[in-house]
Protein backbone atom coordinates (compact mmCIF):
# COMPACT_ATOMS: atom_id res chain seq x y z
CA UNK A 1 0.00 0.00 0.00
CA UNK A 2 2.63 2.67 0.79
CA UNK A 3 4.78 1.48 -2.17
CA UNK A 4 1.80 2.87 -4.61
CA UNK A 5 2.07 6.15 -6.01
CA UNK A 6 0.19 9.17 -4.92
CA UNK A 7 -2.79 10.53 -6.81
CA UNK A 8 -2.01 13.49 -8.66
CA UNK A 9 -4.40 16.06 -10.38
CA UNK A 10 -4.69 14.22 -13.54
CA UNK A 11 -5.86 10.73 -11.64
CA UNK A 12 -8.31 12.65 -9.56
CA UNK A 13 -9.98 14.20 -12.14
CA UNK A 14 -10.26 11.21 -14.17
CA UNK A 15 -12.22 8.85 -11.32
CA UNK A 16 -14.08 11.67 -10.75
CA UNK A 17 -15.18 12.08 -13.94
CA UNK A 18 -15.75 8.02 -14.29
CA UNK A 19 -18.23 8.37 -11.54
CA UNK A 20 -20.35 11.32 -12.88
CA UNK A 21 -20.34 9.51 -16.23
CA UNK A 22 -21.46 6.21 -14.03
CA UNK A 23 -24.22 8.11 -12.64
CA UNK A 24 -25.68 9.79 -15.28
CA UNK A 25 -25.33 6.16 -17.30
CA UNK A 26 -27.37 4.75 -14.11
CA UNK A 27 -29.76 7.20 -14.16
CA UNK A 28 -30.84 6.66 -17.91
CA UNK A 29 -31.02 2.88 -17.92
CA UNK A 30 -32.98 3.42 -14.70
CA UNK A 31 -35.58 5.29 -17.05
CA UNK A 32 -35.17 3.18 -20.17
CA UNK A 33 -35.75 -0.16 -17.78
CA UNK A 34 -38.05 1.00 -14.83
CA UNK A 35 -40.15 3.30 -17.46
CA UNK A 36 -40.32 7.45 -17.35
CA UNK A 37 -43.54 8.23 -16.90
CA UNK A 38 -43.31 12.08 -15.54
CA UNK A 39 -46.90 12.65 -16.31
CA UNK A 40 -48.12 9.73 -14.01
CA UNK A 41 -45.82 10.98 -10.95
CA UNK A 42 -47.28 14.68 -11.49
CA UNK A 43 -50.54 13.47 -10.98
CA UNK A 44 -50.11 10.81 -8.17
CA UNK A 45 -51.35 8.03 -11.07
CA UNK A 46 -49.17 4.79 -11.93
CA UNK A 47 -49.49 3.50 -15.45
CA UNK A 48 -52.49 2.33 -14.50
CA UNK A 49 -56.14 2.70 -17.33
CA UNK A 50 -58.07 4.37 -14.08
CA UNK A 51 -59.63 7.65 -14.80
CA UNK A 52 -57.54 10.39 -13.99
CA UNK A 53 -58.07 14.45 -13.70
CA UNK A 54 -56.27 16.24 -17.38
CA UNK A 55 -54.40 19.44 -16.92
CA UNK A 56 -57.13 21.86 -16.86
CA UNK A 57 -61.04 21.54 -17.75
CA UNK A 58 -62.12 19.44 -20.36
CA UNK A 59 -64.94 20.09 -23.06
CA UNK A 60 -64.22 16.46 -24.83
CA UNK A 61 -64.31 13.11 -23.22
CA UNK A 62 -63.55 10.96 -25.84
CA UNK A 63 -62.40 11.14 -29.67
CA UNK A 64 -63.69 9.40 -32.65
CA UNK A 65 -61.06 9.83 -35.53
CA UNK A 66 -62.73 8.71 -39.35
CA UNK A 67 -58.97 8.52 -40.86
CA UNK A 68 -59.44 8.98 -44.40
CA UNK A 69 -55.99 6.48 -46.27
CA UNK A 70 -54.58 7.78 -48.90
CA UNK A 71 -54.82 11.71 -48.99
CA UNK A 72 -58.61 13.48 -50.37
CA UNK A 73 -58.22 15.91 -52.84
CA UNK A 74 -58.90 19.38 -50.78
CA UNK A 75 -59.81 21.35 -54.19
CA UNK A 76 -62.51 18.55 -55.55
CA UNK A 77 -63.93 17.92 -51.63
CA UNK A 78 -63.85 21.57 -49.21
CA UNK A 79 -61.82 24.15 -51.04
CA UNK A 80 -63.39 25.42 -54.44
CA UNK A 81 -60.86 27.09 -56.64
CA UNK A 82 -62.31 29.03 -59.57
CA UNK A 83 -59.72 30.24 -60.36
CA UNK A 84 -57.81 26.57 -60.85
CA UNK A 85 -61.24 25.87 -62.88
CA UNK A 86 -60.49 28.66 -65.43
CA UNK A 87 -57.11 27.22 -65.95
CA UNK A 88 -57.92 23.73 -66.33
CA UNK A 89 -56.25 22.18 -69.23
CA UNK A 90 -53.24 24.93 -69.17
CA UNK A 91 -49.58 24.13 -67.88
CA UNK A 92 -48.81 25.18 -63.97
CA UNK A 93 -47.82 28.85 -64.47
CA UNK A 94 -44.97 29.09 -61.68
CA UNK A 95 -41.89 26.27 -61.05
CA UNK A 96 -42.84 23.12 -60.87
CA UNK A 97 -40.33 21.84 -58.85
CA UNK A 98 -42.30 21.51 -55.31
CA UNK A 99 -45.20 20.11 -57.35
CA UNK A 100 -46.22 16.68 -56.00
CA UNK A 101 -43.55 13.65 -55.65
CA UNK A 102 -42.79 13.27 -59.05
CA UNK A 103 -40.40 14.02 -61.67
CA UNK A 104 -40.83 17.31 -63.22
CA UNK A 105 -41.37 15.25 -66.70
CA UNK A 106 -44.56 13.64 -65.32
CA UNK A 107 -46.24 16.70 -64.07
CA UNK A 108 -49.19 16.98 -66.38
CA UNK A 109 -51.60 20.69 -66.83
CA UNK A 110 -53.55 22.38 -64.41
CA UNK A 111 -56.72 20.33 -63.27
CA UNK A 112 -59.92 21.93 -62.57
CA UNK A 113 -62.28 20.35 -59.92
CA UNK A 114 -63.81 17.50 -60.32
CA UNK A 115 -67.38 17.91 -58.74
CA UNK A 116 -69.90 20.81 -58.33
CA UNK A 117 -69.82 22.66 -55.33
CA UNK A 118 -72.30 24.90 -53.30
CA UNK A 119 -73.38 26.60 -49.91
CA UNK A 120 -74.83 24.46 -47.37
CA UNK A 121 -76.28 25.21 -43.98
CA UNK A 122 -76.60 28.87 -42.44
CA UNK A 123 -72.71 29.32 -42.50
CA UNK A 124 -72.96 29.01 -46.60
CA UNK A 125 -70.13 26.01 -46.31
CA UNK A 126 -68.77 25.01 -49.45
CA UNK A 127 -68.93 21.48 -50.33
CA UNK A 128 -68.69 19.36 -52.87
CA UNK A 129 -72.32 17.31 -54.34
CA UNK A 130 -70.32 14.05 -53.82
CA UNK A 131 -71.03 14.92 -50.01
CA UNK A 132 -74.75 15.29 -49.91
CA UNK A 133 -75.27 13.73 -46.55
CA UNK A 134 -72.36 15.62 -44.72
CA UNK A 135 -73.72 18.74 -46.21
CA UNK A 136 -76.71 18.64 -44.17
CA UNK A 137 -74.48 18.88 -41.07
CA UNK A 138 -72.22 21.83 -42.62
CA UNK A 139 -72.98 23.92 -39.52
CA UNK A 140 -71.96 21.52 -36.87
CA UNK A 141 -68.64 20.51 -38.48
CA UNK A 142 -65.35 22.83 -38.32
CA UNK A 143 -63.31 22.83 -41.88
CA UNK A 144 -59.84 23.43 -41.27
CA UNK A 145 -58.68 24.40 -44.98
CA UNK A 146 -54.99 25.30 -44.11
CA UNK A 147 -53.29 21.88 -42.89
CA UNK A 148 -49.76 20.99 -43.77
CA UNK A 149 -47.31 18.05 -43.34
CA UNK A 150 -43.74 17.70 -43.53
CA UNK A 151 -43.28 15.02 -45.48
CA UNK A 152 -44.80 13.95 -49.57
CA UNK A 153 -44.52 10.01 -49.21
CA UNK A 154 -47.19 7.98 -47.59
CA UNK A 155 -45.51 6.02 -44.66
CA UNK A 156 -44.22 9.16 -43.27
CA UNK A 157 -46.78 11.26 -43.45
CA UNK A 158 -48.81 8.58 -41.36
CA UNK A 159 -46.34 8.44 -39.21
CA UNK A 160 -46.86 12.09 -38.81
CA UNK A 161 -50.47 12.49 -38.56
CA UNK A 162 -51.04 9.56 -36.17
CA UNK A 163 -47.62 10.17 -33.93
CA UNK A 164 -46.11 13.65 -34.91
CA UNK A 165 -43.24 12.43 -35.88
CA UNK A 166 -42.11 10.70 -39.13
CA UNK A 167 -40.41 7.79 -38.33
CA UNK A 168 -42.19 4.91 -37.25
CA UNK A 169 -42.14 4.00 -33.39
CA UNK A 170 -43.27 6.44 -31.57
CA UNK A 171 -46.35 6.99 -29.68
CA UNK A 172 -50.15 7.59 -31.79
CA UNK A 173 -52.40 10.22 -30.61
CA UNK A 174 -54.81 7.58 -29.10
CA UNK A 175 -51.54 5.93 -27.14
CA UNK A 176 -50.67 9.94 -25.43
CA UNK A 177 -54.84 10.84 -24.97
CA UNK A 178 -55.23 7.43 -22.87
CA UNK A 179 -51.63 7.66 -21.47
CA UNK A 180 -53.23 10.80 -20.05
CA UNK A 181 -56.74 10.10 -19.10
CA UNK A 182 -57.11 6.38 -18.84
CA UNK A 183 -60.33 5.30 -19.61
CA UNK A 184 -64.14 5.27 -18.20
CA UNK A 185 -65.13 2.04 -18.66
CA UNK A 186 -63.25 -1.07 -17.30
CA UNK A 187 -65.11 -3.63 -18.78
CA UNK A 188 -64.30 -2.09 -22.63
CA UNK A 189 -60.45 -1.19 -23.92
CA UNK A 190 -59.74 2.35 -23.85
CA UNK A 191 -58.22 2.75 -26.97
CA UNK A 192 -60.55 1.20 -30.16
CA UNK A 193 -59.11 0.63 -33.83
CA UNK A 194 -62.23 -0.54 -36.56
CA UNK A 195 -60.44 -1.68 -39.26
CA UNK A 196 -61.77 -2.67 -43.26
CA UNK A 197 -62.94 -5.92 -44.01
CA UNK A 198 -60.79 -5.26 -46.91
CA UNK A 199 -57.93 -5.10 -45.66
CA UNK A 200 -55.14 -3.41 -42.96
CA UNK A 201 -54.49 0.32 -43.70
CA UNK A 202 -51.04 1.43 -44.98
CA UNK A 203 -48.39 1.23 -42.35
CA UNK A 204 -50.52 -1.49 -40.50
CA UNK A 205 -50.08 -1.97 -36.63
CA UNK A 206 -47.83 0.98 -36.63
CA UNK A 207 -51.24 3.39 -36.74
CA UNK A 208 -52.35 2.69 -33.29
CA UNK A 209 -49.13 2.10 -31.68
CA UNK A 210 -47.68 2.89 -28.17
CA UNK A 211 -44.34 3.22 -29.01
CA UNK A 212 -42.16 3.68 -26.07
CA UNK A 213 -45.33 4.27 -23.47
CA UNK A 214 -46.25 1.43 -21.68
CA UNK A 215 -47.99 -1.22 -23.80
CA UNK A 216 -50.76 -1.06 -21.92
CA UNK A 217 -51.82 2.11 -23.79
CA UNK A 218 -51.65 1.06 -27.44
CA UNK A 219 -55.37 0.58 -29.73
CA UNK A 220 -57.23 -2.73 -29.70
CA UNK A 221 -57.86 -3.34 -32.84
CA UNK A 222 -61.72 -5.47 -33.05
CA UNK A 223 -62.21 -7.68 -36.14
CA UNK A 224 -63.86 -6.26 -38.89
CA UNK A 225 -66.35 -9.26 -39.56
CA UNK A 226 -67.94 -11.16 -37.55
CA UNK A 227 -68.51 -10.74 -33.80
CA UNK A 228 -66.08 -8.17 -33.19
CA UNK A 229 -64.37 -10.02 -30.46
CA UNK A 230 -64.04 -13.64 -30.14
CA UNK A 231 -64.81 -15.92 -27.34
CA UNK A 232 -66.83 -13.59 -25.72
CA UNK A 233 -69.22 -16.14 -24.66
CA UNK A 234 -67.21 -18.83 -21.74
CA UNK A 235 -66.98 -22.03 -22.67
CA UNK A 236 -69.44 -23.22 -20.54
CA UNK A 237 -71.69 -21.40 -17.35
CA UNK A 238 -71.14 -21.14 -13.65
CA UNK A 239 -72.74 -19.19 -10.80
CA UNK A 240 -72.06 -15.60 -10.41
CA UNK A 241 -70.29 -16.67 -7.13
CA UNK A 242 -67.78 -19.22 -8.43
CA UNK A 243 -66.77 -17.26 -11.36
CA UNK A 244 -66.21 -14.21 -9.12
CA UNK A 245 -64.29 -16.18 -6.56
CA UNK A 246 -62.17 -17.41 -9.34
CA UNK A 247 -61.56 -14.04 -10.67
CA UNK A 248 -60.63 -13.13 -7.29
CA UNK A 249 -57.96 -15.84 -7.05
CA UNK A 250 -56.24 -15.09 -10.03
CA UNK A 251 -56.18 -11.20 -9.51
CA UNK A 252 -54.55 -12.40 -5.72
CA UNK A 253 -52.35 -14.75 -8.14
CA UNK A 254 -51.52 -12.20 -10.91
CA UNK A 255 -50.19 -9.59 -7.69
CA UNK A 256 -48.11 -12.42 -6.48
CA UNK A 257 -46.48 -12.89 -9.77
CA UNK A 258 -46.17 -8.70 -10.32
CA UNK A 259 -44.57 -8.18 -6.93
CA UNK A 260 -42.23 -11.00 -7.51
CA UNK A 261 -40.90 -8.95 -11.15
CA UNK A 262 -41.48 -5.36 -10.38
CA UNK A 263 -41.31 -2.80 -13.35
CA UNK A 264 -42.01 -4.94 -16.08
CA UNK A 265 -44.60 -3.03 -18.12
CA UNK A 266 -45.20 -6.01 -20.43
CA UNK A 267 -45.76 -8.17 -17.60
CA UNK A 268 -48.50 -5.72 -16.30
CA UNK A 269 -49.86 -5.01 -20.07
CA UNK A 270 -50.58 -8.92 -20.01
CA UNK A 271 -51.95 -9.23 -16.56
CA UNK A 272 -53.93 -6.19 -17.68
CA UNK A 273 -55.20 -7.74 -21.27
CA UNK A 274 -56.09 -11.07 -19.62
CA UNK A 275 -57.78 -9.07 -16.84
CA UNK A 276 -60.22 -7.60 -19.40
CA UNK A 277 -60.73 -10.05 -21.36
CA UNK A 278 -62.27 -11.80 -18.32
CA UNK A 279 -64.66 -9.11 -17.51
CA UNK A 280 -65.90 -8.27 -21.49
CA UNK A 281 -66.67 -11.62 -21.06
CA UNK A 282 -69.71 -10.28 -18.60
CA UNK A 283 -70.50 -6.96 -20.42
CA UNK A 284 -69.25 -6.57 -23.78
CA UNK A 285 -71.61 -8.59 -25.46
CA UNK A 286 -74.52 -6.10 -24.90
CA UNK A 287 -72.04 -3.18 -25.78
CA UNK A 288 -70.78 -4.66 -29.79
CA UNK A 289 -75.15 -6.05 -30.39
CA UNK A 290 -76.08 -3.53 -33.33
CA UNK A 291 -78.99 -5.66 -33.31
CA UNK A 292 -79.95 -3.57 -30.21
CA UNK A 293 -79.93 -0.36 -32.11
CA UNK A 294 -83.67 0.43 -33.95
CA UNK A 295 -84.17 -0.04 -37.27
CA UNK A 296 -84.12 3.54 -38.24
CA UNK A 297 -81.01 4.41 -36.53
CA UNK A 298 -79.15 1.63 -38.13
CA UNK A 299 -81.07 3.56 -41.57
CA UNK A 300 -79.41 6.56 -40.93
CA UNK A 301 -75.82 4.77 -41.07
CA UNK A 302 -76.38 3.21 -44.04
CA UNK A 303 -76.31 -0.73 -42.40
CA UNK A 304 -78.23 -3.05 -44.75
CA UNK A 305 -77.40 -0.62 -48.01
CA UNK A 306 -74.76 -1.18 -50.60
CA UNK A 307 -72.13 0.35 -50.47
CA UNK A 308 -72.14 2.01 -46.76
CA UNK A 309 -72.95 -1.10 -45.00
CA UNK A 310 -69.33 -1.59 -43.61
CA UNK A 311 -68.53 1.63 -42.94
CA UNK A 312 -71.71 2.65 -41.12
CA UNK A 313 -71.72 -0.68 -38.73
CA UNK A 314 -68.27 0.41 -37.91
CA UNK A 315 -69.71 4.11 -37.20
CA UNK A 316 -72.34 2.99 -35.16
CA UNK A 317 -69.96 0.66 -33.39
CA UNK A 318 -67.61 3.46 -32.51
CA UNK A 319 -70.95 5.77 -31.16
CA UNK A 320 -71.82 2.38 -28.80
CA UNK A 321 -68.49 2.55 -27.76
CA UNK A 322 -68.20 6.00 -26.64
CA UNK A 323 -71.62 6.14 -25.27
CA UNK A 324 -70.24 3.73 -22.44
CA UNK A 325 -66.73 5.75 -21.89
CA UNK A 326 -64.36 4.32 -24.36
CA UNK A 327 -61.50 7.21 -24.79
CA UNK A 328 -60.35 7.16 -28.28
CA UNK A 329 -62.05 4.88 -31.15
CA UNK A 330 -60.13 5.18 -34.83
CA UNK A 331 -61.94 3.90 -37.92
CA UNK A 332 -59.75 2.76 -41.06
CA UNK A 333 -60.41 2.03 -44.86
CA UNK A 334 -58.53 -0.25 -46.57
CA UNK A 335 -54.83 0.31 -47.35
CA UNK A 336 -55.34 4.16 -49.13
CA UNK A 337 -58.44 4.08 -50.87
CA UNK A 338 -58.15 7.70 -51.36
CA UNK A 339 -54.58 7.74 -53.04
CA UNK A 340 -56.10 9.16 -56.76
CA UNK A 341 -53.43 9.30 -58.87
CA UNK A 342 -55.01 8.01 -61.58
CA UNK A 343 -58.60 8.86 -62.24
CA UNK A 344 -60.06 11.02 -59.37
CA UNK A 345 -63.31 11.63 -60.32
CA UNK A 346 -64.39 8.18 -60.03
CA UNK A 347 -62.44 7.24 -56.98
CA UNK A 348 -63.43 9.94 -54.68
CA UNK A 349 -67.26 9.46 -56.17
CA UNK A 350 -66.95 5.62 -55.13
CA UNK A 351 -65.14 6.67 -51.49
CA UNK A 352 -67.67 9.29 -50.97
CA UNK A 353 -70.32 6.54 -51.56
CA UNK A 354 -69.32 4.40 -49.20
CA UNK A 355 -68.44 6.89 -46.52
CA UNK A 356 -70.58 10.06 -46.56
CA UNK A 357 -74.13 8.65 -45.31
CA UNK A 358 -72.43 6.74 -42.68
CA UNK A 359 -70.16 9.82 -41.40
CA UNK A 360 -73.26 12.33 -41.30
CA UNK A 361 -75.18 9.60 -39.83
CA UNK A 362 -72.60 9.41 -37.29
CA UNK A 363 -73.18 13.47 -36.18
CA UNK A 364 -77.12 13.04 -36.48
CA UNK A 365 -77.05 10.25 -34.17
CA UNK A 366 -74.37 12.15 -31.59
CA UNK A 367 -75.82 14.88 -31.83
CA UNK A 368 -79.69 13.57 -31.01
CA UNK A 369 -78.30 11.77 -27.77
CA UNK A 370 -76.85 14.73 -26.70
CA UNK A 371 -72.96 13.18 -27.34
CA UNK A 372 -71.96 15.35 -29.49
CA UNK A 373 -71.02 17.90 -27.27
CA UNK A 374 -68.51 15.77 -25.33
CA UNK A 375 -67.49 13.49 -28.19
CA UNK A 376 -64.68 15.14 -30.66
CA UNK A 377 -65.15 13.93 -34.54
CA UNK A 378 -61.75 14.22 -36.57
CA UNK A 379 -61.91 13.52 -40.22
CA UNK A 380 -58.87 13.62 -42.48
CA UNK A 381 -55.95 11.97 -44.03
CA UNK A 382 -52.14 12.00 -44.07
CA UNK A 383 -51.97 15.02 -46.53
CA UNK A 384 -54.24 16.53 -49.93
CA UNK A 385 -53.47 16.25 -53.45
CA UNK A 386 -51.81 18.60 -56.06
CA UNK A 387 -53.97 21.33 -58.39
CA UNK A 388 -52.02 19.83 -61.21
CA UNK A 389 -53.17 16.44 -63.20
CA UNK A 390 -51.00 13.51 -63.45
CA UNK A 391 -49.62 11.26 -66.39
CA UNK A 392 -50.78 7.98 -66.30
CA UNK A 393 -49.42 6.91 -70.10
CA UNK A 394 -51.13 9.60 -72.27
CA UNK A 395 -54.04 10.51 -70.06
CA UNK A 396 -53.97 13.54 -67.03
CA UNK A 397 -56.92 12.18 -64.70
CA UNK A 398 -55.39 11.67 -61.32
CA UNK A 399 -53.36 14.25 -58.58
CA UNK A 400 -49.79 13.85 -57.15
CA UNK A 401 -49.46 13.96 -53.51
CA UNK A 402 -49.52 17.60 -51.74
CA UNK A 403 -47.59 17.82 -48.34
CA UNK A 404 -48.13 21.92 -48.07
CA UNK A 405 -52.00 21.95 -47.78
CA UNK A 406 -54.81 19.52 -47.56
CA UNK A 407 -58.46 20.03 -45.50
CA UNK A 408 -59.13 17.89 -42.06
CA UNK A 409 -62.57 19.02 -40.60
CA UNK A 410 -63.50 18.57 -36.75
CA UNK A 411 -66.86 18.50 -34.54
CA UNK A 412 -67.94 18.41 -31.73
CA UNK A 413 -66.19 18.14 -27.99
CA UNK A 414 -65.86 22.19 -27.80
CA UNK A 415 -65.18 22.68 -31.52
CA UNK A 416 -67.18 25.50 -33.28
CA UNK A 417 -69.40 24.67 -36.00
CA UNK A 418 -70.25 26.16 -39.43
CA UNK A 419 -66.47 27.79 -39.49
CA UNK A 420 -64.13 27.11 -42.10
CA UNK A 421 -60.89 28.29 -40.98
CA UNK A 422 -57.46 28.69 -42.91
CA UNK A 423 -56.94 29.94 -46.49
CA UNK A 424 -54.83 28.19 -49.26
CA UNK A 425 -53.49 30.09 -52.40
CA UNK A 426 -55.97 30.27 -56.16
CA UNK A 427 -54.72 26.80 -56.82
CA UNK A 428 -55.47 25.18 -53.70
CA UNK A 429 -51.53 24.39 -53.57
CA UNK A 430 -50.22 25.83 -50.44
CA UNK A 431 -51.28 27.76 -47.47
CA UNK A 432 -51.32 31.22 -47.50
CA UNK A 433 -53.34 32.08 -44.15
CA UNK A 434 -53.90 30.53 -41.18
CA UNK A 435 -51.42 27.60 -41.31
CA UNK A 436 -52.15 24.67 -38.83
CA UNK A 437 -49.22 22.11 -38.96
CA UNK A 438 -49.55 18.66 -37.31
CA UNK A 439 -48.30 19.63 -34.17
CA UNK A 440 -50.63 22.31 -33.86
CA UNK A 441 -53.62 20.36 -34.73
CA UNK A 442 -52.73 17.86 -32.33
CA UNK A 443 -51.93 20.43 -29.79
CA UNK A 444 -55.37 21.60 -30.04
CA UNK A 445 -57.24 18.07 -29.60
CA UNK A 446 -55.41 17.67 -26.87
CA UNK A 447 -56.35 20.85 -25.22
CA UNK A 448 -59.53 19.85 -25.68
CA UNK A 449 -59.32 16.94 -23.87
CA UNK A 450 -58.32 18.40 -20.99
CA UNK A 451 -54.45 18.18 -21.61
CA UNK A 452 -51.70 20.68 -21.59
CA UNK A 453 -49.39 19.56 -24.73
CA UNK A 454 -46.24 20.68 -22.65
CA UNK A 455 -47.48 18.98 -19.56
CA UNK A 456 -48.13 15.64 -20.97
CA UNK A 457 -44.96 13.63 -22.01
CA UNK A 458 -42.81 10.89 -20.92
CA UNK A 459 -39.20 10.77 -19.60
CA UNK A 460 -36.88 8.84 -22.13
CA UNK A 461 -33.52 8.92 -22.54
CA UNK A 462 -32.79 11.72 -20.66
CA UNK A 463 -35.81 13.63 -22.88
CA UNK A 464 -38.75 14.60 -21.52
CA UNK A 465 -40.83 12.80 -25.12
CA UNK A 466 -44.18 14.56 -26.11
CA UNK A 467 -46.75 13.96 -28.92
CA UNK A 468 -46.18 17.51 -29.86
CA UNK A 469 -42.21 17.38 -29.95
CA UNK A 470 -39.48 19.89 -28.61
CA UNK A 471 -40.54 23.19 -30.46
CA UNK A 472 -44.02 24.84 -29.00
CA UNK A 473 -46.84 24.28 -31.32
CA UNK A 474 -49.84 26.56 -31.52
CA UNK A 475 -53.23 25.50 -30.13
CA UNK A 476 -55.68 26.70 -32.13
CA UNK A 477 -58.03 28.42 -30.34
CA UNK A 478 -60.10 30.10 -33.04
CA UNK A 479 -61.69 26.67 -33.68
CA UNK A 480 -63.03 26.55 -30.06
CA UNK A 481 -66.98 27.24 -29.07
């Protein structure tokens, strides 16, 4: 020991140093392994679905989002342009480079709109006559005409609309709203994803993702044919008081098992799914029984008609569903029905068909059971199209994809109706008043919700993560009743 040199400045420094680095490396695994949910500790709440209190008061409870795949056209649908009319058939006057996400070489002449349009409701709403049954409920709905994304391709502009970012993995919109207010109903999953009997959307699974919250917060996606869930029914009967002694067993059992392998959020996602499962088994069968519903309400949807039949069970599903406190229900089409590139007019004719009964059947049926006013609707896609036409061989029928503006409309849960807010230049190609971005638009459900888009996020990595990301969006508060 006293042979050993002393330590001189140099050595000191350098163990010190090794043991701030150790800390600091100790204090981020903790986070990345024992989970970083700052949100949860503010408000006294472990990951937990129970109801909790938001940030401030809310005027929504819940959120139905109609996510429309693929990108409608803003300038056929919401946003007349006369002045793209007059030019139809003429080449793009300015530079085309910024012009969809193609090659300047495929960029075909300007492209008037497709459909008719005219003033609906006491607000005078333009819409187009492929919307007749959303017309009717122009002055309840809230057109924002001035959204932009960051990004032209499909994958990451879903990405961005559902998480706000636009790589895949992060946490959806549904994920951070239940993250933040749990849900109302224990019996039901908080977080609801309706998908098409014809098929997954683009990006799949990825839509309705938690990302790095706790699994226990991603979107349960129900079957699209069929009963909704299977083996709802047990496999055979028993009294009330030996099935609730048995789920009293296994709950004791399950807390055994947690205690034993503390902070394993998989673990308690599991214990969590199984523990639902269990009880839907004694309530959820009354919840998913259209058959319930009178004959003229399942009318008004469109059920029993081709070609809204799909679409409007799934609407009437998702009203069921938030009628006994489900949080967040999405509704999908197929993988991007809307994606026109070739054709428009009869694409968005034949989405419209399938789609626009069931959706204003939706608000009727809200608003007559006096939902509407705590239940936010959110319509849109991942972006809009471009006011110029494009090649497919020697024909110009279709519309490039348009990342700098494209129409999402909102009612409901606080939002002001007959308004259509946000202003786009004569061609309908970019914003030119008004701009809501992603984040904002987010930002703003959230607030209406109840929830502070600073104040919710989750500890990762040293970052303090948020649906809205680092730079302070804009809640848009012009929308708001």
């Amino acid at each position: 020991m006293h042979n050993e040199p002393p330590i001189n400045r140099r050595d000191f420094f350098g163990r010190t140093r090794d043991g701030i680095l150790g800390a600091a490396l100790t204090h981020l695994l903790s986070e990345d392994f024992f989970g970083g949910s700052a949100f949860a500790s503010e408000t006294g709440a472990a990951d937990s679905l129970n109801p909790r209190e938001g940030h401030h008061p809310a005027k929504a409870k819940s959120v139905i989002q109609l996510f429309m795949n693929g990108g409608p056209s803003q300038m056929d649908l919401f946003d007349p342009k006369p002045v793209l009319n007059r030019m139809d058939g003429k080449s793009y006057p300015g530079n085309t480079e910024g012009i969809g996400n193609q090659s300047t070489e495929d960029i075909g002449v300007m492209l008037g709109g497709q459909y008719p349009f005219a003033r609906h409701g006491q607000s005078g709403m333009w819409m187009a006559d492929v919307l007749p049954h959303l017309a009717e409920m122009s002055d309840d709905i809230c057109l924002v005409n001035s959204m932009w994304t960051d990004h032209p391709n499909h994958d990451n502009a879903l990405y961005k609309i559902q998480s706000g970012r636009l790589f895949m993995g992060y946490p959806t919109l549904g994920a951070w709203t239940v993250y933040g207010l749990g849900s109302e109903n224990r019996n039901l999953p908080a977080y609801v994803v309706l998908n098409d009997p014809l098929g997954m959307p683009k990006n799949g699974t990825r839509n309705w993702t938690a990302g790095f919250l706790p699994p226990l917060y991603q979107g349960t996606p129900f079957r699209p044919t069929g009963s909704p869930i299977l083996n709802l029914k047990p496999q055979f009967e028993q009294s009330a008081r030996v099935g609730e002694a048995a789920r009293g067993l296994l709950d004791r059992l399950d807390e055994i098992h947690r205690r034993k392998r503390p902070n394993q959020p998989n673990l308690d996602a599991r214990i969590e799914s199984y523990g639902l499962a269990a009880r839907m088994q004694l309530s959820a069968g009354e919840s998913l029984d259209l058959s319930r519903e009178r004959e003229s309400t399942r009318e008004m949807y469109g059920i029993g008609q081709k070609p809204t039949d799909s679409y409007g069970r799934r609407c009437l599903l998702a009203r069921r569903l938030v009628e006994r406190g489900v949080r967040f229900v999405q509704i999908f089409l197929e993988e991007q029905p809307w994606d026109s590139h070739v054709d428009l007019a009869d694409n968005h004719r034949a989405v419209c068909e399938r789609t626009d009964k069931p959706v204003a059947g939706l608000l009727k049926d809200l608003k007559q059971r006096g939902l509407l006013d705590s239940t936010m609707v959110v319509w849109g896609g991942e972006f809009g199209r471009t006011p110029t036409s494009q090649r497919s061989g020697t024909i110009y029928t279709g519309r490039d994809h348009n990342m700098q503006a494209f129409t999402s409309w909102m009612a409901g849960g606080g939002i002001k109706g007959g308004v259509s807010y946000g202003t786009t230049d004569d061609f309908g190609h970019a914003v030119v008043e008004n701009p809501v971005s992603v984040h904002d638009f987010h930002a703003t459900i959230l607030h209406l919700l109840g929830l502070h888009h600073q104040k919710l996020f989750f500890k990762r990595s040293g970052l303090d993560e948020r649906l809205t990301g680092f730079e302070p969006p804009r809640v848009v508060t012009e929308l708001f009743v």
